[in-house]
Structure formats: C-alpha cells, structure tokens
Protein backbone atom coordinates (compact mmCIF):
# COMPACT_ATOMS: atom_id res chain seq x y z
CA UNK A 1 -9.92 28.59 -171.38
CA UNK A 2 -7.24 27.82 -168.93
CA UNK A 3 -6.41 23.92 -168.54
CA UNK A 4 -4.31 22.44 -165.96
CA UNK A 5 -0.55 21.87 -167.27
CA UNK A 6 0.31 17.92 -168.25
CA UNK A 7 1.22 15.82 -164.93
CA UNK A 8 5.08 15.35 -166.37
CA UNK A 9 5.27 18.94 -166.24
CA UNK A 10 7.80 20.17 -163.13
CA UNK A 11 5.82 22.78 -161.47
CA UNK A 12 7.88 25.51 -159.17
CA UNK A 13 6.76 26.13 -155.94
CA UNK A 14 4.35 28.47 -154.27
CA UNK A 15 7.32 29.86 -152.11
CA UNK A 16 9.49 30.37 -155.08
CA UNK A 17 7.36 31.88 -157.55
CA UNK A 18 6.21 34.06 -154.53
CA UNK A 19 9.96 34.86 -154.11
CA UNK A 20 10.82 35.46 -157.91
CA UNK A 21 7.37 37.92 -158.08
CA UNK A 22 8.21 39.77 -155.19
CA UNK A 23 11.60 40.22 -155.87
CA UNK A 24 10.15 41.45 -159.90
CA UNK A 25 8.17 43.77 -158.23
CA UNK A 26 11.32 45.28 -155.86
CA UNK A 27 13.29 45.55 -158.65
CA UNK A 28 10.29 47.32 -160.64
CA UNK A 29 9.68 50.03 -157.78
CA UNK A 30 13.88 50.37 -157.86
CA UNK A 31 13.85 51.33 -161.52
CA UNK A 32 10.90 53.52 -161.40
CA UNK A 33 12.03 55.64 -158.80
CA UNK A 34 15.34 55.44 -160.19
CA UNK A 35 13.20 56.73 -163.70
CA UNK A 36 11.36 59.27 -161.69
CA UNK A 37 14.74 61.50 -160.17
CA UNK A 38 18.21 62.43 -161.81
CA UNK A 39 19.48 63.12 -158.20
CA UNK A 40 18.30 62.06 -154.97
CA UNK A 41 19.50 64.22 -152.01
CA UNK A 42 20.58 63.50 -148.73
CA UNK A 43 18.08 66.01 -146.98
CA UNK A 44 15.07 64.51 -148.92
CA UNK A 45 12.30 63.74 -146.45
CA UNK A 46 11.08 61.11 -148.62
CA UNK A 47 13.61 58.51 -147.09
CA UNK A 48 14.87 57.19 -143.92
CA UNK A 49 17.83 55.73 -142.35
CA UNK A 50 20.17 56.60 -145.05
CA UNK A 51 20.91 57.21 -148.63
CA UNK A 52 19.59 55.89 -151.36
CA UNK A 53 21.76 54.85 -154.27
CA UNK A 54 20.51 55.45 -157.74
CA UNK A 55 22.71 54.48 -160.77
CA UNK A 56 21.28 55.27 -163.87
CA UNK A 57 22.15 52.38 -166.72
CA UNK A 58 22.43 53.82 -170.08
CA UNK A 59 22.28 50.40 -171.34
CA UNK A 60 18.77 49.58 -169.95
CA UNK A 61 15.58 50.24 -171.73
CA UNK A 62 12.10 50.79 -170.02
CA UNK A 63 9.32 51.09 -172.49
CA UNK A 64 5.65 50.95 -172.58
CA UNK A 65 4.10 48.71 -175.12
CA UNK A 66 0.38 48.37 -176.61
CA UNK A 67 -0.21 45.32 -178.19
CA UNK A 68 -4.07 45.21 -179.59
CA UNK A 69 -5.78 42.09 -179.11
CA UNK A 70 -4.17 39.45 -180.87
CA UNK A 71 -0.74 40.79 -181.42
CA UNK A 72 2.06 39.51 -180.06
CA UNK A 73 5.94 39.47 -180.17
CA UNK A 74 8.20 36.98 -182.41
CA UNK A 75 9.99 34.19 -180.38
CA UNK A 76 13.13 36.26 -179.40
CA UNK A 77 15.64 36.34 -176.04
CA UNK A 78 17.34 39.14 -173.83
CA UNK A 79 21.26 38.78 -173.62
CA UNK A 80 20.84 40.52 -169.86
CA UNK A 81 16.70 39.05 -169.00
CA UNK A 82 13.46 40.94 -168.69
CA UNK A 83 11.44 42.21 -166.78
CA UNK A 84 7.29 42.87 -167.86
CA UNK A 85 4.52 43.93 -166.03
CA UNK A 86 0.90 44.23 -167.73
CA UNK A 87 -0.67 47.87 -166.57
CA UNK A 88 -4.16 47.37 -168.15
CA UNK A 89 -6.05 44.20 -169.95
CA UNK A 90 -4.65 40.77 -170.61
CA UNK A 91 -1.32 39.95 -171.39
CA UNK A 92 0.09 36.22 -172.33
CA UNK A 93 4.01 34.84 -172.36
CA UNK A 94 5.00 31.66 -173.59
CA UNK A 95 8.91 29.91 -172.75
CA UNK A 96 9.45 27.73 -175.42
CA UNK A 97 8.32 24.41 -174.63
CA UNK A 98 6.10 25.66 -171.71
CA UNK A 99 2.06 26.34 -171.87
CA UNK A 100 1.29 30.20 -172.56
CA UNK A 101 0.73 31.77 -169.21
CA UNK A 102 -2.28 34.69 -168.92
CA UNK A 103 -0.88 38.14 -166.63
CA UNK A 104 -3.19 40.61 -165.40
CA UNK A 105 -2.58 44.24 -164.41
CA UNK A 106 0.08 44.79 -161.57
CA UNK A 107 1.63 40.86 -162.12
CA UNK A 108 5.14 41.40 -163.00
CA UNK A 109 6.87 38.41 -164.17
CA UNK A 110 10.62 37.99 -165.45
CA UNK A 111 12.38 36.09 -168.29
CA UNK A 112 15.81 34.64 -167.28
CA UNK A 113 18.84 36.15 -169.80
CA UNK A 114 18.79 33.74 -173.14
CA UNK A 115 15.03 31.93 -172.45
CA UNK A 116 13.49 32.22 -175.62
CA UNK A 117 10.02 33.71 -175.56
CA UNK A 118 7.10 35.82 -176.52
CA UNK A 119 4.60 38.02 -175.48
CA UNK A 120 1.53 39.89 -176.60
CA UNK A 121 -1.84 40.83 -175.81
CA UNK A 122 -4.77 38.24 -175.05
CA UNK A 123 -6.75 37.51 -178.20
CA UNK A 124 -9.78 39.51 -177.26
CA UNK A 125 -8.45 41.47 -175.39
CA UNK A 126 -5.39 44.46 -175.72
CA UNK A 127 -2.95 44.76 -173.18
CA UNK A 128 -0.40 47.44 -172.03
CA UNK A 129 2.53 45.88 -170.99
CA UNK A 130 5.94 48.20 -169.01
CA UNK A 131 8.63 46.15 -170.10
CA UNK A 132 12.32 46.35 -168.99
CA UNK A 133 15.56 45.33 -170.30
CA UNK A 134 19.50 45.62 -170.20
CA UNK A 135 21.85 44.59 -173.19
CA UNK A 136 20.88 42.79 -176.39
CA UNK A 137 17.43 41.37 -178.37
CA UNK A 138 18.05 38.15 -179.86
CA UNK A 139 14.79 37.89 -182.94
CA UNK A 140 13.89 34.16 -183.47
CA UNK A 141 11.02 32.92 -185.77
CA UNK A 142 7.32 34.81 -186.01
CA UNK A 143 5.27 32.84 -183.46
CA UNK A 144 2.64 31.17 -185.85
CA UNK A 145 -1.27 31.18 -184.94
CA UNK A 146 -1.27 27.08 -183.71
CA UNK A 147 1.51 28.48 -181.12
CA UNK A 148 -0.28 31.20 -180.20
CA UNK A 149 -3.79 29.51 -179.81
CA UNK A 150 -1.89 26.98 -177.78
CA UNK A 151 -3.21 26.22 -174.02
CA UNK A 152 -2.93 28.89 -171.61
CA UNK A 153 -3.09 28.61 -167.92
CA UNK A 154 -3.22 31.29 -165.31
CA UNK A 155 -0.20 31.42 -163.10
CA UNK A 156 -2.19 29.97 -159.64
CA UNK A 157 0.22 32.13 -157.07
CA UNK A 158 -0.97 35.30 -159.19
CA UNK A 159 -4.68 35.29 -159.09
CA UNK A 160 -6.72 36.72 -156.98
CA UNK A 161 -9.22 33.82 -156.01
C-alpha cells in the first residue's frame, strides 16, 4: 500500500522529475539504437538533417534482469550512475534513507554515480528490469526483509491517473 512520504521529507518538483525522466528516457532510446547498429551511414533514410554519432563504450553494460517476486538487489552504488527501466510487472528502488519507490513498465528512472541503493521485483509480483551502467559496482550490505517491507510510494509524476 502506497502512503504519502513524511511532511519533513523535501519533495522535487513536478518540472524536475519530468526533466530527469525525460532526459532517462533520451538517453535510453540513444543507447538502444546505439545497441541496435555497429555503423550508421550517411545515406541511411532513417535520419534527417545530418549524421548521427554513435560511440560505442566498451566500458558500459546494458543487461536485462528478472527478478521473481520478492527478490531484490543488495544495497550497492555505480562509480559512473544508472540507468533502469522496468519492461514488464512491478519493480521497486529504494536510496538509502528515502521510502521505496514502485516503477511500472516503460518508467525509466536513474541513480546518481555513488547513491547507494537497491532494486528488485515487487513482492507479488516479478519484474523485468533493462538496466544500464558505465564503470564500477560498489556491493554494500544484503537489504534485510524490515527494509524491504518498508513503505513504498508511487512516484506521482509517473502514474498514469
């Protein structure tokens, strides 16, 4: 059940988590099209007005995850940040200190470089989660069941109603 986060807590704006999602999801289409082609050509008709520049990063790594219901990730961090997106079911991500926040398909959602988090499936519920990084995984402590059972809310500028 989603509850309302305590009045203390700072809440971002509607503008900027529209900005941060938007800009997840540009980034997103860049990589998988980027993922799609070795070599995009100059006399493709799929684009317009000039050449698009793809750099592949041998560093980065793009991976699909299922995580039945109930399983989630240790606390851990990303040396460069990361970028997830669930594809099907429920998904949940928790920044240390923050209430767990519920993602449903299509809702990317990025983790600044050295946040500690987690993330997993919902727990009734798998979830298959694209997930995107560049650089090092920093492992932290196993996220125990009172932390995971903890209060979730549903991010508002995400849902559809």
């Amino acid at each position: 059940m989603s509850q309302n986060p305590k009045p203390a807590e700072k809440k971002p704006s509607k503008a900027r988590e529209f900005m941060v999602s938007t800009c997840a999801a540009l980034a997103l289409g860049a990589v998988v099209i980027g993922t799609q082609t070795d070599i995009i050509s100059a006399q493709s008709p799929n684009f317009q007005g000039g050449l698009p520049e793809v750099s592949q990063t041998p560093d980065m790594t793009n991976i699909r995850i299922l995580f039945p219901a109930g399983v989630r990730s240790s606390w851990h961090s990303h040396s460069w940040g990361q970028l997830l997106m669930i594809e099907e079911g429920v998904g949940l991500h928790q920044i240390r200190g923050r209430a767990i926040e519920e993602f449903h398909p299509g809702e990317p959602f990025w983790t600044p470089a050295g946040v500690e988090h987690w993330h997993g499936a919902h727990p009734e519920v798998d979830a298959y989660q694209l997930t995107i990084y560049e650089g090092e995984v920093e492992w932290l402590d196993p996220v125990t069941d009172e932390q995971y059972h903890g209060v979730r809310t549903r991010p508002m500028s995400r849902s559809a109603n």
